[in-house]
C-alpha atoms as a PDB file:
ATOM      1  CA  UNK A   1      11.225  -2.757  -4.549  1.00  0.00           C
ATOM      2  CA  UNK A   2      14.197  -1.920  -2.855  1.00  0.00           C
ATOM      3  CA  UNK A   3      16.373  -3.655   0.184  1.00  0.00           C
ATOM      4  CA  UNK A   4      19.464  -2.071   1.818  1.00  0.00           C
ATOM      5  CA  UNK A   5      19.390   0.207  -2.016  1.00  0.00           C
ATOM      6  CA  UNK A   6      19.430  -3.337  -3.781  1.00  0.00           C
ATOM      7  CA  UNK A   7      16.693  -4.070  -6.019  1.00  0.00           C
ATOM      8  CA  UNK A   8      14.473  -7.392  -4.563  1.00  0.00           C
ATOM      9  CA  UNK A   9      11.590  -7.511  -6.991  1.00  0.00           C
ATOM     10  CA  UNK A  10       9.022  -5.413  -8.745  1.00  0.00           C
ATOM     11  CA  UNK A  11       5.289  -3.894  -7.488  1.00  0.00           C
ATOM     12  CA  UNK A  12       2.742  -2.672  -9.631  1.00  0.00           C
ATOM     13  CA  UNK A  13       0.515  -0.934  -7.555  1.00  0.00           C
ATOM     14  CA  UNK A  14      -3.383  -1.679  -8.052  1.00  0.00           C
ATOM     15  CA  UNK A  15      -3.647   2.688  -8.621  1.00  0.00           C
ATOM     16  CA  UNK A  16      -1.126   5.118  -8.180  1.00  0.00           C
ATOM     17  CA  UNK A  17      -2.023   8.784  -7.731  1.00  0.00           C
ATOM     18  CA  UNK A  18       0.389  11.260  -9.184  1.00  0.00           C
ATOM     19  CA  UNK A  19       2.906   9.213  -7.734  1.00  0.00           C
ATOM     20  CA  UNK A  20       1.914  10.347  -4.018  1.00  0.00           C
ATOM     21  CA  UNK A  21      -0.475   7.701  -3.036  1.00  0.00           C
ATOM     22  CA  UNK A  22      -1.181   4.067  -3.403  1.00  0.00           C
ATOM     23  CA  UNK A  23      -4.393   2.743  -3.513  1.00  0.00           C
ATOM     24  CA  UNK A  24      -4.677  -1.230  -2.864  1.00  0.00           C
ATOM     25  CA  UNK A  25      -8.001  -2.702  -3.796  1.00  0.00           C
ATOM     26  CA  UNK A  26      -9.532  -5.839  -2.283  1.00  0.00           C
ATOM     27  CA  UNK A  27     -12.765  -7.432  -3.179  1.00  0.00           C
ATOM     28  CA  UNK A  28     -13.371  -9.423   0.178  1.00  0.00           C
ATOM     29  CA  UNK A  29     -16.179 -10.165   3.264  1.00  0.00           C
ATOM     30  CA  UNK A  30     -13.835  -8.189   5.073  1.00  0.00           C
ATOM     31  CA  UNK A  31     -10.744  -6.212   5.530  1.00  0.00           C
ATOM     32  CA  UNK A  32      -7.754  -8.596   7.820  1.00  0.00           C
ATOM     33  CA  UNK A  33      -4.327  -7.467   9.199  1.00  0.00           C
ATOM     34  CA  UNK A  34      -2.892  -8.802   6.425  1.00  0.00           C
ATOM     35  CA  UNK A  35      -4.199  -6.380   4.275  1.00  0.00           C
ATOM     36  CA  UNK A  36      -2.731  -3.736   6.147  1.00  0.00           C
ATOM     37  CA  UNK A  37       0.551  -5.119   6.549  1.00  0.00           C
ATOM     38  CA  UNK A  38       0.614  -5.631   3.074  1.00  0.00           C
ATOM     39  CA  UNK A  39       0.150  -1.926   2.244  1.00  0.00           C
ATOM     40  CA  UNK A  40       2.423  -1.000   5.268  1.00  0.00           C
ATOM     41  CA  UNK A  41       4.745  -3.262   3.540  1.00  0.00           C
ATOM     42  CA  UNK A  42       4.422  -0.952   0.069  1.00  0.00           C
ATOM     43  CA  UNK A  43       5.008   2.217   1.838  1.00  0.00           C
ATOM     44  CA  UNK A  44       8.080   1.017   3.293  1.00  0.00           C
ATOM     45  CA  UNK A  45       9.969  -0.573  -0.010  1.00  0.00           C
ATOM     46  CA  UNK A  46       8.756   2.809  -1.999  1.00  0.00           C
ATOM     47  CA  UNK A  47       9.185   6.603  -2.145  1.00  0.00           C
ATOM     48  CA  UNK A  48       5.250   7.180  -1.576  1.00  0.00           C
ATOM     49  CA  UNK A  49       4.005   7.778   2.208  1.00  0.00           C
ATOM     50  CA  UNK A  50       0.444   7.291   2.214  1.00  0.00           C
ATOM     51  CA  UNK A  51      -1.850   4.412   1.116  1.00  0.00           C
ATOM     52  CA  UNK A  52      -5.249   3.848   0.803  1.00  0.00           C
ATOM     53  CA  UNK A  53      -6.524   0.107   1.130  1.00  0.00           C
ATOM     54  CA  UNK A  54      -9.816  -0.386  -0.423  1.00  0.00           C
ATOM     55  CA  UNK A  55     -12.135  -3.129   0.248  1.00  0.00           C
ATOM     56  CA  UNK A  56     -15.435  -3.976  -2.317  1.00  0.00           C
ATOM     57  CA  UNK A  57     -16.704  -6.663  -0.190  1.00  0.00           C
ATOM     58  CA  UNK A  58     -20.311  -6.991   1.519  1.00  0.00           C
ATOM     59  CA  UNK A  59     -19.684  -3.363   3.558  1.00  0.00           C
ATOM     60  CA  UNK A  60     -17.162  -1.492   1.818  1.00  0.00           C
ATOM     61  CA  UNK A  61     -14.071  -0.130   3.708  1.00  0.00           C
ATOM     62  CA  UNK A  62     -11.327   2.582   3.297  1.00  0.00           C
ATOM     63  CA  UNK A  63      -8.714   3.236   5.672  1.00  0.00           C
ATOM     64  CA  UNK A  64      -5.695   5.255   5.172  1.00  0.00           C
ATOM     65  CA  UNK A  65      -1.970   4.776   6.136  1.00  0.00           C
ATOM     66  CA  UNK A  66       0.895   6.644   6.129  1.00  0.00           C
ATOM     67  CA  UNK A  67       4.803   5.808   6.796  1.00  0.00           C
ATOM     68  CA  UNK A  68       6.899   8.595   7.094  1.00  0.00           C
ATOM     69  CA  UNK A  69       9.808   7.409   4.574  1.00  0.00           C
ATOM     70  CA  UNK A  70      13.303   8.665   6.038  1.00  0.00           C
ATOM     71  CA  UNK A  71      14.775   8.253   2.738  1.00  0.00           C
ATOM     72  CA  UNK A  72      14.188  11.454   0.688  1.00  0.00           C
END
């Protein structure tokens, strides 16, 4: 990951499709804010602009973000 073009750590990304989408999986009773921040967070240290968090739990979810990334 990347902060002000200096490298802060790395991210392996749960999936990572064609290098155009991440895909964050969760095994939990639900999905939290957290969750999303987390993959909001992932959009914005990377290249990639859309993200798909994933949740396994008792009623599985899917919702989709996107951050447009100003830096290509």
């Amino acid at each position: 990951m990347l902060y002000e073009a200096e490298v802060i750590g790395e991210y392996y990304a749960d999936i990572l499709v064609e290098n155009k989408v991440i895909v964050e999986i969760k095994a939990a009773r639900s999905l939290v804010k957290e969750n999303e921040a987390q993959l909001l967070n992932y959009l914005k240290a990377t290249d990639i602009e859309v993200g798909l968090l994933v949740n396994f739990g008792t009623k599985p979810e899917v919702k989709r973000k996107a951050f447009d990334n100003l830096r290509k």
